[in-house]
Protein backbone atom coordinates (compact mmCIF):
# COMPACT_ATOMS: atom_id res chain seq x y z
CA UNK A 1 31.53 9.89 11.35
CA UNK A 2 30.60 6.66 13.77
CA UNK A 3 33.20 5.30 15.44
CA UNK A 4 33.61 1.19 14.59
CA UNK A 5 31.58 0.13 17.03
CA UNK A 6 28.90 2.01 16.74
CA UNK A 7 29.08 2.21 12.55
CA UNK A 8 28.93 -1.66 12.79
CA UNK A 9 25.46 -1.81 14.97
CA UNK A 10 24.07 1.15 12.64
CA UNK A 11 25.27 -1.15 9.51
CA UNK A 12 23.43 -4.13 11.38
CA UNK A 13 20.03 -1.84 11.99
CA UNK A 14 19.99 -1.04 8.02
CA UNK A 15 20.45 -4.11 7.06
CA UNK A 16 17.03 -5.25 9.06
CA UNK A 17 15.22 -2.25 7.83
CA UNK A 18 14.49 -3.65 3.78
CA UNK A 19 15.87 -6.59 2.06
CA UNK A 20 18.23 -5.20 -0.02
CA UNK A 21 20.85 -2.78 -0.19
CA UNK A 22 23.52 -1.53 -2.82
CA UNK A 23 26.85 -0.73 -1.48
CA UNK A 24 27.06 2.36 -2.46
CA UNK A 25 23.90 3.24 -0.65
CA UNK A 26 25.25 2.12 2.33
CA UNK A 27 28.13 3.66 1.73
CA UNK A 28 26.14 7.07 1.62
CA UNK A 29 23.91 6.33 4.91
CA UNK A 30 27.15 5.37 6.76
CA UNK A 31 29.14 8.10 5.61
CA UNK A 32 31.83 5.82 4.37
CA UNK A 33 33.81 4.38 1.50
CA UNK A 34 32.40 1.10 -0.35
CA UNK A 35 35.83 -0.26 0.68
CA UNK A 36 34.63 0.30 4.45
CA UNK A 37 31.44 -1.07 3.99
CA UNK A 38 32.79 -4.31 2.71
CA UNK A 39 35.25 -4.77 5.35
CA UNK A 40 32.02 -4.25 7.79
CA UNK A 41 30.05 -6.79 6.39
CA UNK A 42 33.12 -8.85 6.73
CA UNK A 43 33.26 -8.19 10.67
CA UNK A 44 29.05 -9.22 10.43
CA UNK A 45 29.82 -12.52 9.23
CA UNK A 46 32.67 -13.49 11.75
CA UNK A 47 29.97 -12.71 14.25
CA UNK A 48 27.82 -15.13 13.18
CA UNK A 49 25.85 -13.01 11.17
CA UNK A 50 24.29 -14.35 7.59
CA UNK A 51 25.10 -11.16 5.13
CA UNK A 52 24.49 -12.33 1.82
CA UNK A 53 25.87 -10.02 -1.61
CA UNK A 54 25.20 -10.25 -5.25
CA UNK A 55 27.78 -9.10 -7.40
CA UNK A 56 27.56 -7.32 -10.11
CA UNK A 57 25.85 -3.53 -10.71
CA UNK A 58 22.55 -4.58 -10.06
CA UNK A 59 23.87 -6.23 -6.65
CA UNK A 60 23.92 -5.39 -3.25
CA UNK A 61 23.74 -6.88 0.48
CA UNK A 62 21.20 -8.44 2.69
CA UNK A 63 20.55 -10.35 5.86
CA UNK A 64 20.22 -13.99 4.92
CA UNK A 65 19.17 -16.80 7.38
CA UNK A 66 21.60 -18.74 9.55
CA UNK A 67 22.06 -21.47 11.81
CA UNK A 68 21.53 -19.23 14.72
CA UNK A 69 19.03 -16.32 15.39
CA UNK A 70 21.30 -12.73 15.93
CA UNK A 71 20.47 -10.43 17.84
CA UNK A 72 17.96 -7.52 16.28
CA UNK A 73 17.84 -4.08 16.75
CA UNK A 74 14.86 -1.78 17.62
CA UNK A 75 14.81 1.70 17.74
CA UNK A 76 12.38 2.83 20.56
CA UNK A 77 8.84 2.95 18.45
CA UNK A 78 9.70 -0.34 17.59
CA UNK A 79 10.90 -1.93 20.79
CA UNK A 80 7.75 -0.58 22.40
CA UNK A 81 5.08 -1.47 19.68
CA UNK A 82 7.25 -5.18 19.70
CA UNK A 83 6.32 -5.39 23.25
CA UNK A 84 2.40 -4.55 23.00
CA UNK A 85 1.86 -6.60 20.26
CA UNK A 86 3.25 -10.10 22.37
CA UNK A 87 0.97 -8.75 24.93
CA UNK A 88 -1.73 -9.19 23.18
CA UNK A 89 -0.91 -12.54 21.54
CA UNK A 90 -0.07 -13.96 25.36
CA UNK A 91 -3.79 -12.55 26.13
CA UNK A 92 -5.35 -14.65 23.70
CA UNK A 93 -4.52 -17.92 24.55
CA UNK A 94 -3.69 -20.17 21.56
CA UNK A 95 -0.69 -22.25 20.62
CA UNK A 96 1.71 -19.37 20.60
CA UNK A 97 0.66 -17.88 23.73
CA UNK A 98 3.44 -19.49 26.07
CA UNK A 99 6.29 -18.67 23.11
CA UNK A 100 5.22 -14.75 23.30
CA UNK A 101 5.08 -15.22 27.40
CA UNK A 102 8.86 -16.58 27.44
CA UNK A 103 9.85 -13.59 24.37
CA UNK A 104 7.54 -10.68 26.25
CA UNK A 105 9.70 -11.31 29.39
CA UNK A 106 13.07 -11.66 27.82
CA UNK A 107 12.16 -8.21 25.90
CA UNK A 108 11.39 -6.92 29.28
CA UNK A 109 14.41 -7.83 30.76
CA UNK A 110 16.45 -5.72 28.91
CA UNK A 111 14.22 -2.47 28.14
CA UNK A 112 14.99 0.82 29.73
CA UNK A 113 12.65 2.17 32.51
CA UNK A 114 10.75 4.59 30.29
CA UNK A 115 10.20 2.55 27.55
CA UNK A 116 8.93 -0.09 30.28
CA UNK A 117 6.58 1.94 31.81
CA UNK A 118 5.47 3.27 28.12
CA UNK A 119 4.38 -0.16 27.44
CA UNK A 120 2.78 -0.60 30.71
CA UNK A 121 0.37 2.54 29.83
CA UNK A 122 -0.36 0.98 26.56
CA UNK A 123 -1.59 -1.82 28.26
CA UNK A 124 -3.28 0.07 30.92
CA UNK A 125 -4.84 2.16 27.93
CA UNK A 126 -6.66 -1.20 26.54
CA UNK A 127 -8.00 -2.50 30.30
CA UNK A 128 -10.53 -3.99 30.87
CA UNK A 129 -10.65 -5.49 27.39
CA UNK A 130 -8.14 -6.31 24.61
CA UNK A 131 -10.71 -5.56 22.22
CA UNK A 132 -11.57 -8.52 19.22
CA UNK A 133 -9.05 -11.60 18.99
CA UNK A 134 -6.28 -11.35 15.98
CA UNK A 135 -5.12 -14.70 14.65
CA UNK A 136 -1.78 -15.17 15.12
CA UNK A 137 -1.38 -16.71 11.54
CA UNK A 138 -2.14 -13.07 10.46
CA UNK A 139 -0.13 -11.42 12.72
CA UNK A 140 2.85 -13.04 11.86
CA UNK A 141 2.13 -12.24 8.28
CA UNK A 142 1.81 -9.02 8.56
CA UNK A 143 4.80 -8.47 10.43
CA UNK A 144 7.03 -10.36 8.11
CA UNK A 145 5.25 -8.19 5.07
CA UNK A 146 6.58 -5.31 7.20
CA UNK A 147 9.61 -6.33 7.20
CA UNK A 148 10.12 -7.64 4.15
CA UNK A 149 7.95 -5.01 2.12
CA UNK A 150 5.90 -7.52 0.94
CA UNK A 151 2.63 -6.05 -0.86
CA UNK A 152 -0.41 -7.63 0.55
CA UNK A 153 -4.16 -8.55 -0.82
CA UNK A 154 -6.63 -8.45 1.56
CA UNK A 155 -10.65 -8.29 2.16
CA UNK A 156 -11.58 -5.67 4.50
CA UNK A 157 -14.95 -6.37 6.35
CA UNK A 158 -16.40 -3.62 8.07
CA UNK A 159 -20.31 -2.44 9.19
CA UNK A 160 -21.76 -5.41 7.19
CA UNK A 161 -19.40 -4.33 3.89
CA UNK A 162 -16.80 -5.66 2.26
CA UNK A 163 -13.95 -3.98 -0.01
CA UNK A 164 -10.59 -5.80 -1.55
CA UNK A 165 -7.53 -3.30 -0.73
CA UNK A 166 -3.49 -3.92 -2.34
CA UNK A 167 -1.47 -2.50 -0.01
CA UNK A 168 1.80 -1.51 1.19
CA UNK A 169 2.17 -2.54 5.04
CA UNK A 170 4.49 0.01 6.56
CA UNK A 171 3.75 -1.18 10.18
CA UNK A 172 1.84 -2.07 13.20
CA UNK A 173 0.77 0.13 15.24
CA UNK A 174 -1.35 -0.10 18.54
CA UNK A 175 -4.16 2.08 20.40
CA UNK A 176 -7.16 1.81 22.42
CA UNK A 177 -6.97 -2.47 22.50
CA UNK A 178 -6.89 -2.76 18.93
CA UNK A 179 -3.79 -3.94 16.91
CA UNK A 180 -4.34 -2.06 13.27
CA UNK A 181 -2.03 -2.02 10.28
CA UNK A 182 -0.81 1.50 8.76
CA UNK A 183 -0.20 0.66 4.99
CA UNK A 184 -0.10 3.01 1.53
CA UNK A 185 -3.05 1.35 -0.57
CA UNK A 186 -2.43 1.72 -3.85
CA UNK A 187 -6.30 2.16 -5.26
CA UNK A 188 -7.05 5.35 -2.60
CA UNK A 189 -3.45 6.67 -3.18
CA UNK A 190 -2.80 7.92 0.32
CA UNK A 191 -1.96 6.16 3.80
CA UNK A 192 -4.62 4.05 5.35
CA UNK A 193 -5.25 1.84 8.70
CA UNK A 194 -6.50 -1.40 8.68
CA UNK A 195 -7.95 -3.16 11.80
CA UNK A 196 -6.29 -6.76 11.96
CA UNK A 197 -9.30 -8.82 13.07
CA UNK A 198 -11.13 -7.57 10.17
CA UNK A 199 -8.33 -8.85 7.46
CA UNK A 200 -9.12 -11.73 5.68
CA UNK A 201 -5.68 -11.96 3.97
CA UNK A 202 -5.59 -13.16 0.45
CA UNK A 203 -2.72 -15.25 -1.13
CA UNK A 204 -0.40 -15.37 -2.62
CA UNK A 205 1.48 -12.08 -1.12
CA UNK A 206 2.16 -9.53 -3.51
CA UNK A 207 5.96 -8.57 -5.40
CA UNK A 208 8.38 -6.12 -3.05
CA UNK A 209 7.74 -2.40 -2.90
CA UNK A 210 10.32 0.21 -2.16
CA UNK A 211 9.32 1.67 1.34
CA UNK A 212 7.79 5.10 1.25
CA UNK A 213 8.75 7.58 3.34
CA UNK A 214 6.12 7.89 6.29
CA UNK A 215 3.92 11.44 6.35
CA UNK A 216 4.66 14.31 8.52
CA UNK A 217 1.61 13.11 10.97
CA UNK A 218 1.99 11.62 13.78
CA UNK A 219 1.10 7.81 13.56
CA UNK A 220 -1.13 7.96 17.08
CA UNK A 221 -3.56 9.69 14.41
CA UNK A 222 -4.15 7.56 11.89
CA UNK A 223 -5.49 5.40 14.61
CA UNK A 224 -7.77 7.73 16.53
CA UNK A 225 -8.98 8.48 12.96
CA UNK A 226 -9.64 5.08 11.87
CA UNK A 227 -12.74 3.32 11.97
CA UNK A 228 -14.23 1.38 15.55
């Protein structure tokens, strides 16, 4: 069992992984009572953090906006991909460009040496070019739909064809100067990548999805496997 410290910053990193959760389900991924898990979300709110419950059976917990942005938690993959990704916005010019600049360097501040130099070689990987320009309307959608497992409806242009894909973003993910997004679509029944710049996003965004759990494959190979 965690001590309180750490159980508190694991109850903090669940929260930010899907929108909702019972208590008892926390209960179970903490390895603690319901009792405990109430008095933690108690300790979340004196910290300034927005933890919003619905009673009732149906109910459960979530992170709800505040007056102040928290801190958030990455585990490594994420940190790193996190890191790319503003690197590539800040390459692009545009009227977030300066914003990712200031956010890429306070990320950098604090990451550890190897997950440093792993973003370095992911930028070194996509030199000389950063491949086609992503608009950074999409990319913020996509990350929110990520987080918020948002289904999406998209057009998918590719070799002078179109197809319309319903999908289940799971994440971004990053290789050879292209930004792509690895989603479950729904028609093909089986994980798929999807190259950002050639998403023409349709709205509105779809109802939430309960997250699947991701293959045993390594995600590195969806995107060597996915169309150039």
């Amino acid at each position: 069992m965690l001590d309180a410290a750490a159980r508190l910053l694991r109850l903090l990193s669940l929260l930010q992984e899907r929108p909702e959760w019972s208590g008892l389900d926390l209960a179970d991924a903490l390895e603690v009572s319901t009792r405990t898990v109430r008095s933690d979300i108690g300790r979340l709110r004196s910290l300034g953090y927005s933890v919003q419950a619905t009673p009732g059976i149906a109910g459960g917990y979530r992170l709800g906006p505040g007056t102040a942005i928290p801190a958030i938690l990455f585990d490594d993959e994420e940190a790193v991909a996190v890191a790319i990704g503003l690197q590539r916005v800040a390459g692009q010019g545009g009227a977030i460009e300066e914003a990712s600049r200031r956010a890429l360097c306070k990320l950098e501040q604090v990451l550890p040496v190897p997950l440093r130099n792993r973003v370095n070689e992911g930028q070194d990987d996509s030199s000389p070019s950063l491949g086609p320009a992503v608009d950074a309307e999409l990319l913020i959608s996509m990350v929110l739909a990520c987080r918020d497992t948002q289904r999406l409806r998209f057009v998918y242009r590719e070799q002078g064809a179109s197809s319309f894909h319903a999908v289940e973003p799971h994440r971004l993910v990053f290789g050879g100067g292209l930004c792509y997004v690895l989603a479950w679509d729904a028609d093909l029944g089986d994980w798929s990548t999807f190259r950002l710049d050639r998403i023409e996003l349709r709205k509105p965004t779809g109802p939430r999805f309960s997250p699947r759990s991701l293959p045993e494959v390594v995600v590195k190979e969806y995107v060597s496997g996915a169309a150039n």
